[in-house]
Protein backbone atom coordinates (compact mmCIF):
# COMPACT_ATOMS: atom_id res chain seq x y z
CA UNK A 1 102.34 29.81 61.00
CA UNK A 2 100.53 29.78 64.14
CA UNK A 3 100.52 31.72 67.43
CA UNK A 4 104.18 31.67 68.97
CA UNK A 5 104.86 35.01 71.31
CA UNK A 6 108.01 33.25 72.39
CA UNK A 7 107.17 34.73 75.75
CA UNK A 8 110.29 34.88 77.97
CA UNK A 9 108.57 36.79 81.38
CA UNK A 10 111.30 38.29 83.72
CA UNK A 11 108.67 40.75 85.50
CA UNK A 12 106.47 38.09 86.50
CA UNK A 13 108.82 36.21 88.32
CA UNK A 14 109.38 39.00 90.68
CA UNK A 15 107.53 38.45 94.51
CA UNK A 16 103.57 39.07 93.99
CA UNK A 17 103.75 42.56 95.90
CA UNK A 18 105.06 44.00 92.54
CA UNK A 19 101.42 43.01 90.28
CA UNK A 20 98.40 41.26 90.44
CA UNK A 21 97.72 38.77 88.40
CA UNK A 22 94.79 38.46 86.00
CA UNK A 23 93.63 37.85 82.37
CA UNK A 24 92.13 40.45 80.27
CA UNK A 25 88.39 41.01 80.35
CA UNK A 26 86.52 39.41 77.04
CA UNK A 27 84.97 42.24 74.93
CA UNK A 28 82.25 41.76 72.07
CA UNK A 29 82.94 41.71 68.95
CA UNK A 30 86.79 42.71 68.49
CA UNK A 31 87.66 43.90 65.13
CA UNK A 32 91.21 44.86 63.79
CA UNK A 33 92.05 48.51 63.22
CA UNK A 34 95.74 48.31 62.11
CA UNK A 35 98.54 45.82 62.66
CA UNK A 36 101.89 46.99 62.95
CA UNK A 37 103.78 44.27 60.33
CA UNK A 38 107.64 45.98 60.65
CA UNK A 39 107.39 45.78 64.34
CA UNK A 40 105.59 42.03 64.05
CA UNK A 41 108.55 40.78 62.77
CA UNK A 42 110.73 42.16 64.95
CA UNK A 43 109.55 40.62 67.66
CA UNK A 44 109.25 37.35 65.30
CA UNK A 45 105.45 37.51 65.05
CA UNK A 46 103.40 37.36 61.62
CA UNK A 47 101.18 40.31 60.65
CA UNK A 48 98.90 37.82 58.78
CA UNK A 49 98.38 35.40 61.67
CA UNK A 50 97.84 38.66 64.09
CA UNK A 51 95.18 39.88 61.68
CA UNK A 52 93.18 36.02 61.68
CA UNK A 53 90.73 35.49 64.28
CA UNK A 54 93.22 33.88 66.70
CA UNK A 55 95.32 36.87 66.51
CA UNK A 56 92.57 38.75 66.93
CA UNK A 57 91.06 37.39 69.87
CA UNK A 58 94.81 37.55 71.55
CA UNK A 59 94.92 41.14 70.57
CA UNK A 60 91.44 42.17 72.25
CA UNK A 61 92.00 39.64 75.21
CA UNK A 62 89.72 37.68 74.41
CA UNK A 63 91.91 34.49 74.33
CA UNK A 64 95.47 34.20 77.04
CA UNK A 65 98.24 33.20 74.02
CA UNK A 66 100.16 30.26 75.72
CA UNK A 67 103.58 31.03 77.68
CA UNK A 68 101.76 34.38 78.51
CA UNK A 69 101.58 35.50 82.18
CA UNK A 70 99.12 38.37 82.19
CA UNK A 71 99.71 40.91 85.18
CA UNK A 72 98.57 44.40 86.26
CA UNK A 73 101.81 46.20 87.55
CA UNK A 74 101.60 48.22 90.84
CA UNK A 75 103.22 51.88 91.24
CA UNK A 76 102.68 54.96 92.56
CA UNK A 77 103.59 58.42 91.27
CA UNK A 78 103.46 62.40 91.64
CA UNK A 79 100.41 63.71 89.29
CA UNK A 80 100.92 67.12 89.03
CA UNK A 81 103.29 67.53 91.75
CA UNK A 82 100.77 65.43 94.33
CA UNK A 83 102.18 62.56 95.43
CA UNK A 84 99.22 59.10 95.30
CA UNK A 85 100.71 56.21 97.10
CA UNK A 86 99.15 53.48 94.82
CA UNK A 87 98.02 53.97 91.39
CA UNK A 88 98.55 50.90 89.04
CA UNK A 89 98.00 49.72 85.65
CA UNK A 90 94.24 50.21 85.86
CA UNK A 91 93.42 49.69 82.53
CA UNK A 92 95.78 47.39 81.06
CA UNK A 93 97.21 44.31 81.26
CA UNK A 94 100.93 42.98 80.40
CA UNK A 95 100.82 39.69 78.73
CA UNK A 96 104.86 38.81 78.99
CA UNK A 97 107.99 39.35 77.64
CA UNK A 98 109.31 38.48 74.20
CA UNK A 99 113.11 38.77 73.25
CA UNK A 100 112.29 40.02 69.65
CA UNK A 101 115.02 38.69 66.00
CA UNK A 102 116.79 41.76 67.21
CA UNK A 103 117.66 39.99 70.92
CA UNK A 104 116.15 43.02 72.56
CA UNK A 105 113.16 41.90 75.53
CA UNK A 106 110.60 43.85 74.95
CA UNK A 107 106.57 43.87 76.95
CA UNK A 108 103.79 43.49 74.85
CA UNK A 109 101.02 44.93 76.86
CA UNK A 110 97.28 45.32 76.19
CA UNK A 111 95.67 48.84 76.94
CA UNK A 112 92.33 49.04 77.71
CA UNK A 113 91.89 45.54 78.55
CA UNK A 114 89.52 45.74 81.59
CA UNK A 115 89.22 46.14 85.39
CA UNK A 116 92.26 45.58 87.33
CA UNK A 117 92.74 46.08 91.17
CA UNK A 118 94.05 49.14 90.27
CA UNK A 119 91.04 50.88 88.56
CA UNK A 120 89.54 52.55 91.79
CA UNK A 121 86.79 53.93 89.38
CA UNK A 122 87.66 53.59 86.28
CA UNK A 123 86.13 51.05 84.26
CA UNK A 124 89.36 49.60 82.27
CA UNK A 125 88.49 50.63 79.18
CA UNK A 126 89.95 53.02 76.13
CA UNK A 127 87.80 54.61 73.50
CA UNK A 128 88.36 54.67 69.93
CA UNK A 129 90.18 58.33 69.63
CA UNK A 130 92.94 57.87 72.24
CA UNK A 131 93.65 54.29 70.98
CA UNK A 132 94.27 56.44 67.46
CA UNK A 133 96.44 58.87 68.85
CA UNK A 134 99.12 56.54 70.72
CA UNK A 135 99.05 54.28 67.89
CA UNK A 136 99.39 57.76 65.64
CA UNK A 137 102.02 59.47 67.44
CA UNK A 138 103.98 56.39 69.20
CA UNK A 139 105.40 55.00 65.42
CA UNK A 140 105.48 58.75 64.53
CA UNK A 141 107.97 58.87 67.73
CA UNK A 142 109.69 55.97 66.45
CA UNK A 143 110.17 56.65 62.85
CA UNK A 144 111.98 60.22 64.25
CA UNK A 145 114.71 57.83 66.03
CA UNK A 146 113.17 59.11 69.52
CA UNK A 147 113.30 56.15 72.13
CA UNK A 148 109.38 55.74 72.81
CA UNK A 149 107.33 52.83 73.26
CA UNK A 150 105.99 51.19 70.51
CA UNK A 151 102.07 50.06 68.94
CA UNK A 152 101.68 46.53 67.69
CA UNK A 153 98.55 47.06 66.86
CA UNK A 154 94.87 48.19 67.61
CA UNK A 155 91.44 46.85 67.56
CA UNK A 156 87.87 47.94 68.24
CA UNK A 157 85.58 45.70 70.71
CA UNK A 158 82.22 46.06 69.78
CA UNK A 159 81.38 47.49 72.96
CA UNK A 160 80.48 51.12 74.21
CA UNK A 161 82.72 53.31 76.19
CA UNK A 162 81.08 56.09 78.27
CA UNK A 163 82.84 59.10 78.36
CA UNK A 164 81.55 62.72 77.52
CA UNK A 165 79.77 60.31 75.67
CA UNK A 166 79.34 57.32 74.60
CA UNK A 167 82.45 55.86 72.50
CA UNK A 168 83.62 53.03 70.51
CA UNK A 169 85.95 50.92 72.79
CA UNK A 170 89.41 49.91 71.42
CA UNK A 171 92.16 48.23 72.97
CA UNK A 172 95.49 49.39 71.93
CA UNK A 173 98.57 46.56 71.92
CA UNK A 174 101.59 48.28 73.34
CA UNK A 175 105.21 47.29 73.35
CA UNK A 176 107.79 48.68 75.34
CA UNK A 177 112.05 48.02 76.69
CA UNK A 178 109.63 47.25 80.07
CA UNK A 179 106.95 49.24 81.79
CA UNK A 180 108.74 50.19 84.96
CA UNK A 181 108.38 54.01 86.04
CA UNK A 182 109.68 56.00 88.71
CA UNK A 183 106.67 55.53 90.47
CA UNK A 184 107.26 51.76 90.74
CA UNK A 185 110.24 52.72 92.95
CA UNK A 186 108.12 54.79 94.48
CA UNK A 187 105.59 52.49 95.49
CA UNK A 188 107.81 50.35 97.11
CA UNK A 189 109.69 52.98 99.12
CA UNK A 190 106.50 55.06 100.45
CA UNK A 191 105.54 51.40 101.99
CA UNK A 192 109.09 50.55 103.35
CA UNK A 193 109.67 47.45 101.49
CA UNK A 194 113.71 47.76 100.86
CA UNK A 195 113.43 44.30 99.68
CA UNK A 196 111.34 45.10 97.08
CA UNK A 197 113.06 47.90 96.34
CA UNK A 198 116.28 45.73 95.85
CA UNK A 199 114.54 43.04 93.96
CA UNK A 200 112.93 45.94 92.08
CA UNK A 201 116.81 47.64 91.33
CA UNK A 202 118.58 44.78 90.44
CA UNK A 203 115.63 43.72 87.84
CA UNK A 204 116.30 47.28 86.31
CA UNK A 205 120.24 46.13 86.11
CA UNK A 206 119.99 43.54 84.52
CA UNK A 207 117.40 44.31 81.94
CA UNK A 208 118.17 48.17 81.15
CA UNK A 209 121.53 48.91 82.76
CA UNK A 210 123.67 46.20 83.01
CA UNK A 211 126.70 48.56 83.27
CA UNK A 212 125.43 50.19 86.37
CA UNK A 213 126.25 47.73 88.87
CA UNK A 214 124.88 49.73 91.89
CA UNK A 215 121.69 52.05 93.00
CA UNK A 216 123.94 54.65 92.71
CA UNK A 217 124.99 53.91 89.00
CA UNK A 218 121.35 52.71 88.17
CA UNK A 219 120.29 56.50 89.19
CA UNK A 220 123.19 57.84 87.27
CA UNK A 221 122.32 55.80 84.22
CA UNK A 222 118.47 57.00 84.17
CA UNK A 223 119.44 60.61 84.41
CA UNK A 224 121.74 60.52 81.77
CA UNK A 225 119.19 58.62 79.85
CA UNK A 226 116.03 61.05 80.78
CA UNK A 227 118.69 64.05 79.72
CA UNK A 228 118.82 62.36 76.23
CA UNK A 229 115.31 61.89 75.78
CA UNK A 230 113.77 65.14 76.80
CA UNK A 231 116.47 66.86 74.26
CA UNK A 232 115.25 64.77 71.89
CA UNK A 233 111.48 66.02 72.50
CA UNK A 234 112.81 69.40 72.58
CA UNK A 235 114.87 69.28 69.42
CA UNK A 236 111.06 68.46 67.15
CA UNK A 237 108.94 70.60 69.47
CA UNK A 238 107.07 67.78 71.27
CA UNK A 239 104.88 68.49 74.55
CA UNK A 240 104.34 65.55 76.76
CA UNK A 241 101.66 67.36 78.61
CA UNK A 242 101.47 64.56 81.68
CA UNK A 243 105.26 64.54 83.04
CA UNK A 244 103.47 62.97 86.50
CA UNK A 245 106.69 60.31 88.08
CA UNK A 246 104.18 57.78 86.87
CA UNK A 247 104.45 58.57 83.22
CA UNK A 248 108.11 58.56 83.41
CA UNK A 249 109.84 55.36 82.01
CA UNK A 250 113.14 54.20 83.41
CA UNK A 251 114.02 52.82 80.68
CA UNK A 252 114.59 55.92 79.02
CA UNK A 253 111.75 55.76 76.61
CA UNK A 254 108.80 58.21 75.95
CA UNK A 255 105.53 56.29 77.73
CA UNK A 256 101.91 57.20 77.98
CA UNK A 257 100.91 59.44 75.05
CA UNK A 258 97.04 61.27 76.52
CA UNK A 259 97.27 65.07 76.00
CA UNK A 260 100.65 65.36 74.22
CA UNK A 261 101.23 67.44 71.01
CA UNK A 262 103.61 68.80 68.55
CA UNK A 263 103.34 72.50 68.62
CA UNK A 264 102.82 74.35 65.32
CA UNK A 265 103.44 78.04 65.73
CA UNK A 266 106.89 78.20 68.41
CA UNK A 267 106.70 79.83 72.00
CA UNK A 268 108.23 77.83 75.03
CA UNK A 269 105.42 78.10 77.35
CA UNK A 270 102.97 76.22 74.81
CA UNK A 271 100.92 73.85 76.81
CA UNK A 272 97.84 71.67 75.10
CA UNK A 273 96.60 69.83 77.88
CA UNK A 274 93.09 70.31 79.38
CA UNK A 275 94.75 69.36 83.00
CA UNK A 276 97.66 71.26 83.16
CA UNK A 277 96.05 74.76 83.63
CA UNK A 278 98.66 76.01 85.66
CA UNK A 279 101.77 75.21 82.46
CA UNK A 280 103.41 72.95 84.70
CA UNK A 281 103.86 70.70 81.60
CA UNK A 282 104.47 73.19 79.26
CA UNK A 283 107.49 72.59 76.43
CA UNK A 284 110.14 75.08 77.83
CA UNK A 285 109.62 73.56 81.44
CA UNK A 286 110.49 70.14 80.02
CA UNK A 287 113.94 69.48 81.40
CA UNK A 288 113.24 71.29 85.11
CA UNK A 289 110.43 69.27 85.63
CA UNK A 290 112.93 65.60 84.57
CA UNK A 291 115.28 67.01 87.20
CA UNK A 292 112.00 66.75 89.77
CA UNK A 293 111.21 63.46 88.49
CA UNK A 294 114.53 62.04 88.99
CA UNK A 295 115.06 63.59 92.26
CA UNK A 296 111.72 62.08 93.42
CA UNK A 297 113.64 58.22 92.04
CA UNK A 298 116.73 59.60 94.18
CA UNK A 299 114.75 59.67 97.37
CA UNK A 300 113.01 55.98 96.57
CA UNK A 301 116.77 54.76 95.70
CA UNK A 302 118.34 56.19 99.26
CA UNK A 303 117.75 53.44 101.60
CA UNK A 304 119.48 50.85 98.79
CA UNK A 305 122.68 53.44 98.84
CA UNK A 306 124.23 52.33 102.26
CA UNK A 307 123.73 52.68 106.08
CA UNK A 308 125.48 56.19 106.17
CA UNK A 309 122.56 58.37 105.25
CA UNK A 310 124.27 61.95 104.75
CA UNK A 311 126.40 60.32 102.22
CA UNK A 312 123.75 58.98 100.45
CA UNK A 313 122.16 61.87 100.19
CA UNK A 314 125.29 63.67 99.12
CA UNK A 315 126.29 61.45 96.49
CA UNK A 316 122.64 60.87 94.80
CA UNK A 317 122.25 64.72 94.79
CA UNK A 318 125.14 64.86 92.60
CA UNK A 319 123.85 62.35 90.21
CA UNK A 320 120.35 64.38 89.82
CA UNK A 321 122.56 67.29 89.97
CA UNK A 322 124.62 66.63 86.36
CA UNK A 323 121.38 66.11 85.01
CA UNK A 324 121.56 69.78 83.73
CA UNK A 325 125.06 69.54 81.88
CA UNK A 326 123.83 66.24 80.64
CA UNK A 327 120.71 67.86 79.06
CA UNK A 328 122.59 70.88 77.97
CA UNK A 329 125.11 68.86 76.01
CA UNK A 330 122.32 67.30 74.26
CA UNK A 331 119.94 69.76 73.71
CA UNK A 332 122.96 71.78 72.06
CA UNK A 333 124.07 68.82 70.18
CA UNK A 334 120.57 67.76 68.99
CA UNK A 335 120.16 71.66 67.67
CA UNK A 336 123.71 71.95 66.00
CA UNK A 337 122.69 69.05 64.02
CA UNK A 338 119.11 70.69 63.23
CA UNK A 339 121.23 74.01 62.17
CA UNK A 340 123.97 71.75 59.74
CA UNK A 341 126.60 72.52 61.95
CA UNK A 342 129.46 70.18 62.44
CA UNK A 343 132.15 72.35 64.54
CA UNK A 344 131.24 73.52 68.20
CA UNK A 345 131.94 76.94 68.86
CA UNK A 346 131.16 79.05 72.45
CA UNK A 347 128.79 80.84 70.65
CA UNK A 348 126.64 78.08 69.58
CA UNK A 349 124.00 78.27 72.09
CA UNK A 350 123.59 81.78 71.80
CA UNK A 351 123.04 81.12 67.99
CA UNK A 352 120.22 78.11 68.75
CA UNK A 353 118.65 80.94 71.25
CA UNK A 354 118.43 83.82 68.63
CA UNK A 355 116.89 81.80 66.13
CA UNK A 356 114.23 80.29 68.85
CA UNK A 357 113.95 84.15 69.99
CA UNK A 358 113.62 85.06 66.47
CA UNK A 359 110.14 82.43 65.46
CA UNK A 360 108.97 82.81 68.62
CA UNK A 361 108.21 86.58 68.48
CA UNK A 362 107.37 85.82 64.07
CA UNK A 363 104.81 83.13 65.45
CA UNK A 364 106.51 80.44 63.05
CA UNK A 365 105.54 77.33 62.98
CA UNK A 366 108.43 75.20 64.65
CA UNK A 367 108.86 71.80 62.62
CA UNK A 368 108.54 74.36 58.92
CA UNK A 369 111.16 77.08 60.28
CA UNK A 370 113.93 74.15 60.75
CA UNK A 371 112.88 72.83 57.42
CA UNK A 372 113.28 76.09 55.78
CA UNK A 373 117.37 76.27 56.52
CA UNK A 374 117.72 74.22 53.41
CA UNK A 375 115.61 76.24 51.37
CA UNK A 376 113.55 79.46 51.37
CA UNK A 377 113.55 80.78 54.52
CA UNK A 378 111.34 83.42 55.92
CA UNK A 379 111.67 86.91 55.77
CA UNK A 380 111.65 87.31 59.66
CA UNK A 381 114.74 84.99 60.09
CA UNK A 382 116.49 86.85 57.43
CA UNK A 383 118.81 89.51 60.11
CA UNK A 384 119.63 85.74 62.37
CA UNK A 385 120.21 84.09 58.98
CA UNK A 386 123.32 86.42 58.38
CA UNK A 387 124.79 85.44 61.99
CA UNK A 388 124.25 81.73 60.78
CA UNK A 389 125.80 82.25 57.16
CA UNK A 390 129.02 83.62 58.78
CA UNK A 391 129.05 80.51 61.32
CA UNK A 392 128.56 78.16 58.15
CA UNK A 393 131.37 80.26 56.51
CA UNK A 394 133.91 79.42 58.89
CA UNK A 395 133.35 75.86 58.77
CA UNK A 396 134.13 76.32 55.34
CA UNK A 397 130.21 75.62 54.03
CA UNK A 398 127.38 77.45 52.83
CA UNK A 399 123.63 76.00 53.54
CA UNK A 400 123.99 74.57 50.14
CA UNK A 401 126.97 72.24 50.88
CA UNK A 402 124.82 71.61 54.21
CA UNK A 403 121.28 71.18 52.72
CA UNK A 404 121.27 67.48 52.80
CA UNK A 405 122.38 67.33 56.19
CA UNK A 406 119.70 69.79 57.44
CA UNK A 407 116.92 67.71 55.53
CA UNK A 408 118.42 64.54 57.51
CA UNK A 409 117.97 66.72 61.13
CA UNK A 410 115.03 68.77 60.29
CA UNK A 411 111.40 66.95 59.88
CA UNK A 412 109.09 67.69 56.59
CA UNK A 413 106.51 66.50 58.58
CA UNK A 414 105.28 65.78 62.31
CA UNK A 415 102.06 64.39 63.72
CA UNK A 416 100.69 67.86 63.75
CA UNK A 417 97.36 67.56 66.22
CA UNK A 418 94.49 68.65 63.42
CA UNK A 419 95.63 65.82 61.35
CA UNK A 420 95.21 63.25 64.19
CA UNK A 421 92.16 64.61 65.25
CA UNK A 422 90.80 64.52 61.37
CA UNK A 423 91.78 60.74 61.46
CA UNK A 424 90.39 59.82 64.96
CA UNK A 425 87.33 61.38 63.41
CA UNK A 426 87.15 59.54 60.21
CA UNK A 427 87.58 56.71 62.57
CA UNK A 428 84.69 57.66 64.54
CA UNK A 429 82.78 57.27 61.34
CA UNK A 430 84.08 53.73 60.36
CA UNK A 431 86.44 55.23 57.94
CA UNK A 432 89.97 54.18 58.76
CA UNK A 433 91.74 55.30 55.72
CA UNK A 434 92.96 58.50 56.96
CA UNK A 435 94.62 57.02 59.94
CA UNK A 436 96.18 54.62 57.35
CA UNK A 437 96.97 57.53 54.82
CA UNK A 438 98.88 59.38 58.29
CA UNK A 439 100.75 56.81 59.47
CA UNK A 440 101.96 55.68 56.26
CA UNK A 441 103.29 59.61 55.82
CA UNK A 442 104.88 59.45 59.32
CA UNK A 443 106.72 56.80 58.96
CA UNK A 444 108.98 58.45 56.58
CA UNK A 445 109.29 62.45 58.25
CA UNK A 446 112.30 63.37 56.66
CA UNK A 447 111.03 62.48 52.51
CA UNK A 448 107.89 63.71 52.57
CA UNK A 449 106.43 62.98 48.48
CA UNK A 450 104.98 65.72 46.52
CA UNK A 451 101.90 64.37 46.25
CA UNK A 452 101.45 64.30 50.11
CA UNK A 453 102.84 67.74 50.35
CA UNK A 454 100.16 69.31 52.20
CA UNK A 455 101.11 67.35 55.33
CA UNK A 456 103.51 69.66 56.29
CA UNK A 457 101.06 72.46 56.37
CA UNK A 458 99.63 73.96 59.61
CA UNK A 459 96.81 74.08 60.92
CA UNK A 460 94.93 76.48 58.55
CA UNK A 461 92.18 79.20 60.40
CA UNK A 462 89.71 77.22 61.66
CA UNK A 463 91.89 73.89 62.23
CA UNK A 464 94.25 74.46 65.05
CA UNK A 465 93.38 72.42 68.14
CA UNK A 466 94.81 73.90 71.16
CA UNK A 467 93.43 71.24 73.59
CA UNK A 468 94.07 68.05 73.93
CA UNK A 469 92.68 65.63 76.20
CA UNK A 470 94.07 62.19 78.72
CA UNK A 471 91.14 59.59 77.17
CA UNK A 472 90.85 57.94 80.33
C-alpha cells in the first residue's frame, strides 16, 4: 500500500491573506518515535507504510506527500490578556485536509516543522520533551471522550534544538476538526478586512457548524461548544495553563497542550505553568476566562452582524452572555454522572460543592477521590458521604447498585505530570519504552489492570512536579 493522504484541502483555497504558503524545512536524520495505528486508519492511512522510510520522510517533512498543500496559517490572539495583532503558525506547517473512513475532515499538521513567516524569532523547531507530552496527553484527552486534537504520530530529526539547552528535535504530526482559533477572527478584524472575515465565517459554517446559518448563530454555536468543553476539563481536573484567544479552537476542541496538567492533590486555584504567575490560568478560573475568550470572537464577529451596530452589540452580548447557564448545565451534568446520580434534584450543586469543599481542605488527590465512590472511600469524606448516601437512597440505590456507573464516570488513571516527565526523560536517554508503557495505560482510563496498578498513584515525596513549561 503506498502513500495516499486522500488530501481534500478546503483551507487552502481560501484568498492568500489567510496563510503563507511553504513546505516544511528538511531535517537530518528523522527517526520514528511512535505511530498512532487506531487513528491511521481512521483517516484511511497504514501504520506500516507511515513507519517505512517514505512515511517517514512525510512525517519529518522531509518529502511534500502528493495532493498536499502545505501552509502556515495567520492569526492573532490575546496572550495573557495582551492583545498581538499577528502571531501565526510559527513552527508548523499544515499539509491538507483528509476526510478520514469515518467522513469527518480532519488537518493533519506537522509541528515543529521549520521557519515560517510567522516565527519572528523563533527558530521553528520542537524538542524531544514537549513533542512527548502532546503526543502523551492529546490520546490521553481522547481516550477520556474529551473533544481535543489528536497525534498521528512523532519522530526525532537528528538535529539539535537549543533551548535551556541543547535538545533532541522532534516534530510532532498533529490532527485536528481544523486549526482555526479565535485569534484567526481576530486577525482579520484588527486589520479591517470584513471580507475576510466573511470568507473566514462562512468556511467555519460549513465545516464545523453547518446548522448555524449566520455570524450570529456561528457565535452561538462556539459558546455552547466552549461551555461543553471546559466542563469537560473541569469534570477530570485538567489545567490548560495557556487559555491565550490563540489557543482557543473554534471548533470546540482542546488545542495546544505546553504547560497543561492534571492536578493531583484538589484546590481550584492550582496553576502549573511557569508563565502564568499571576493564576490567570488557574483550574477554578477556567470557565470566566472562556467567557473572555468568546467575548473577544464577539467583537471580531460584529461588523458581519448587520449595519445597525447597537443591535449587534445587543444581540452578540446575549450569546456570550448564556455562556454561563450553558457551562453550569454541564459542569453539573458532567459531576452528577461522576457522583452515580441519575435524578436532578435543587440540591445537586450544593452536593458537587461540599464534596469539592470537602478534598480540597483533606488535600486529596482529585482523579483517586472520584474513584473512591465505588469503593473505600476516605475517612475525611466520610460526614459528606452520609449527605450522598441519603441522595442515592432516594433514587432508590445504594453506591453498590451505582458502582459500575461511577467506574464508567470516574478515571483509574490520568496523565498525572511525574509520569510524563519520567517518560520524556527515558526518552531523553533513547529509551522509549516508558512513553510506550504510558500511553498504552491511557488509552484505557477507566480499566486500569492490576498489574499496572501503580499508575493511579500520586506523585510520591520527592515526585510531584509543580511546574510545567510551553517548549517553545
Amino acid at each position: 500500500m503506498g502513500m495516499n493522504f486522500d488530501f481534500d484541502n478546503t483551507y487552502a483555497a481560501l484568498p492568500e491573506a489567510f496563510y503563507a504558503r511553504l513546505d516544511p524545512t528538511p531535517v537530518a536524520a528523522p527517526g520514528i518515535v511512535a505511530v498512532n495505528d487506531l487513528l491511521a486508519a481512521e483517516l484511511g492511512l497504514d501504520g506500516a507504510v507511515l513507519r517505512s522510510p517514505e512515511g517517514l520522510a512525510v512525517l519529518a517533512g522531509n518529502a511534500v506527500p502528493e495532493g498536499a498543500a502545505p501552509l502556515a496559517q495567520a492569526y492573532a490572539g490575546h496572550q495573557f490578556g495582551g492583545f498581538v495583532p499577528q502571531l501565526g503558525d510559527g513552527r508548523a506547517i499544515l499539509l491538507g485536509e483528509v476526510v478520514g473512513r469515518d467522513g469527518r475532515r480532519r488537518d493533519i499538521q506537522l509541528k515543529g516543522a521549520g521557519r515560517t513567516p510567522y516565527s519572528r524569532m523563533g527558530d521553528g523547531r520542537a524538542w524531544l520533551g514537549p513533542v512527548m507530552r502532546e503526543y502523551i496527553v492529546s490520546e490521553a484527552m481522547a481516550a477520556l471522550g474529551i473533544p481535543t486534537t489528536r497525534a498521528l504520530a512523532a519522530v526525532t530529526t537528528g538535529e539539535t534544538v537549543v533551548r535551556e539547552a541543547p535538545m533532541p528535535g522532534a516534530v510532532l504530526t498533529r490532527v485536528a476538526s481544523s486549526h482555526i482559533r479565535v485569534g484567526t477572527f481576530q486577525y482579520f478584524a484588527v486589520r479591517g478586512d470584513a471580507a475576510a472575515l466573511e470568507a473566514l465565517a462562512s468556511h467555519v459554517i460549513a465545516r464545523h457548524y453547518p446548522e448555524a446559518e449566520t455570524p450570529l448563530g456561528l457565535l452561538d454555536a462556539v459558546v455552547a461548544a466552549q461551555a461543553r468543553l471546559v466542563a469537560r476539563w473541569m469534570g477530570v481536573g485538567f489545567i490548560h495553563g495557556v487559555m491565550n484567544t490563540d489557543n482557543t479552537a473554534i471548533s470546540g476542541e482542546t488545542i495546544d497542550y505546553g504547560p497543561c496538567a492534571f492536578m493531583d492533590a484538589y484546590h481550584p486555584g492550582r496553576v502549573f505553568s511557569s508563565i502564568d504567575r499571576m493564576g490567570r490560568y488557574a483550574y477554578g478560573r477556567q470557565p470566566e476566562i472562556l467567557v473572555w475568550n468568546l467575548a473577544q470572537l464577539a467583537t471580531a464577529l460584529l461588523p458581519l452582524m448587520g449595519e445597525d451596530t447597537d443591535a449587534a452589540v445587543e444581540a452578540a452580548t446575549e450569546a456570550v452572555n448564556r455562556f454561563p447557564d450553558l457551562y453550569a448545565a454541564a459542569w453539573l451534568g458532567e459531576f452528577r454522572a461522576k457522583l452515580g446520580l441519575k435524578t436532578e434534584e435543587d440540591g445537586d450543586a450544593a452536593l458537587v460543592t461540599a464534596l469539592l469543599t470537602a478534598m480540597a481542605e483533606a488535600g486529596l488527590d482529585f482523579t483517586n477521590a472520584f474513584r473512591s465512590l465505588g469503593g473505600d472511600m476516605p475517612p475525611a469524606l466520610a460526614p459528606w458521604r452520609e449527605t450522598w448516601v441519603a441522595r442515592l437512597a432516594r433514587e432508590g440505590a445504594t453506591p453498590e447498585d451505582r458502582a459500575s456507573a461511577l467506574a464508567a464516570a470516574n478515571p483509574a488513571v490520568i496523565p498525572r505530570t511525574h509520569r510524563i516527565e519520567a517518560a520524556i526523560e527515558a526518552g531523553l536517554a533513547g529509551d522509549y519504552a516508558p512513553f510506550h508503557d504510558l500511553n498504552r495505560i491511557l488509552a484505557t482510563p477507566f480499566a486500569l489492570a492490576a498489574p499496572d496498578a501503580a499508575y493511579a498513584d500520586p506523585p510520591a515525596p520527592g515526585e510531584e512536579v509543580t511546574r510545567t513549561f510551553c517548549g517553545t
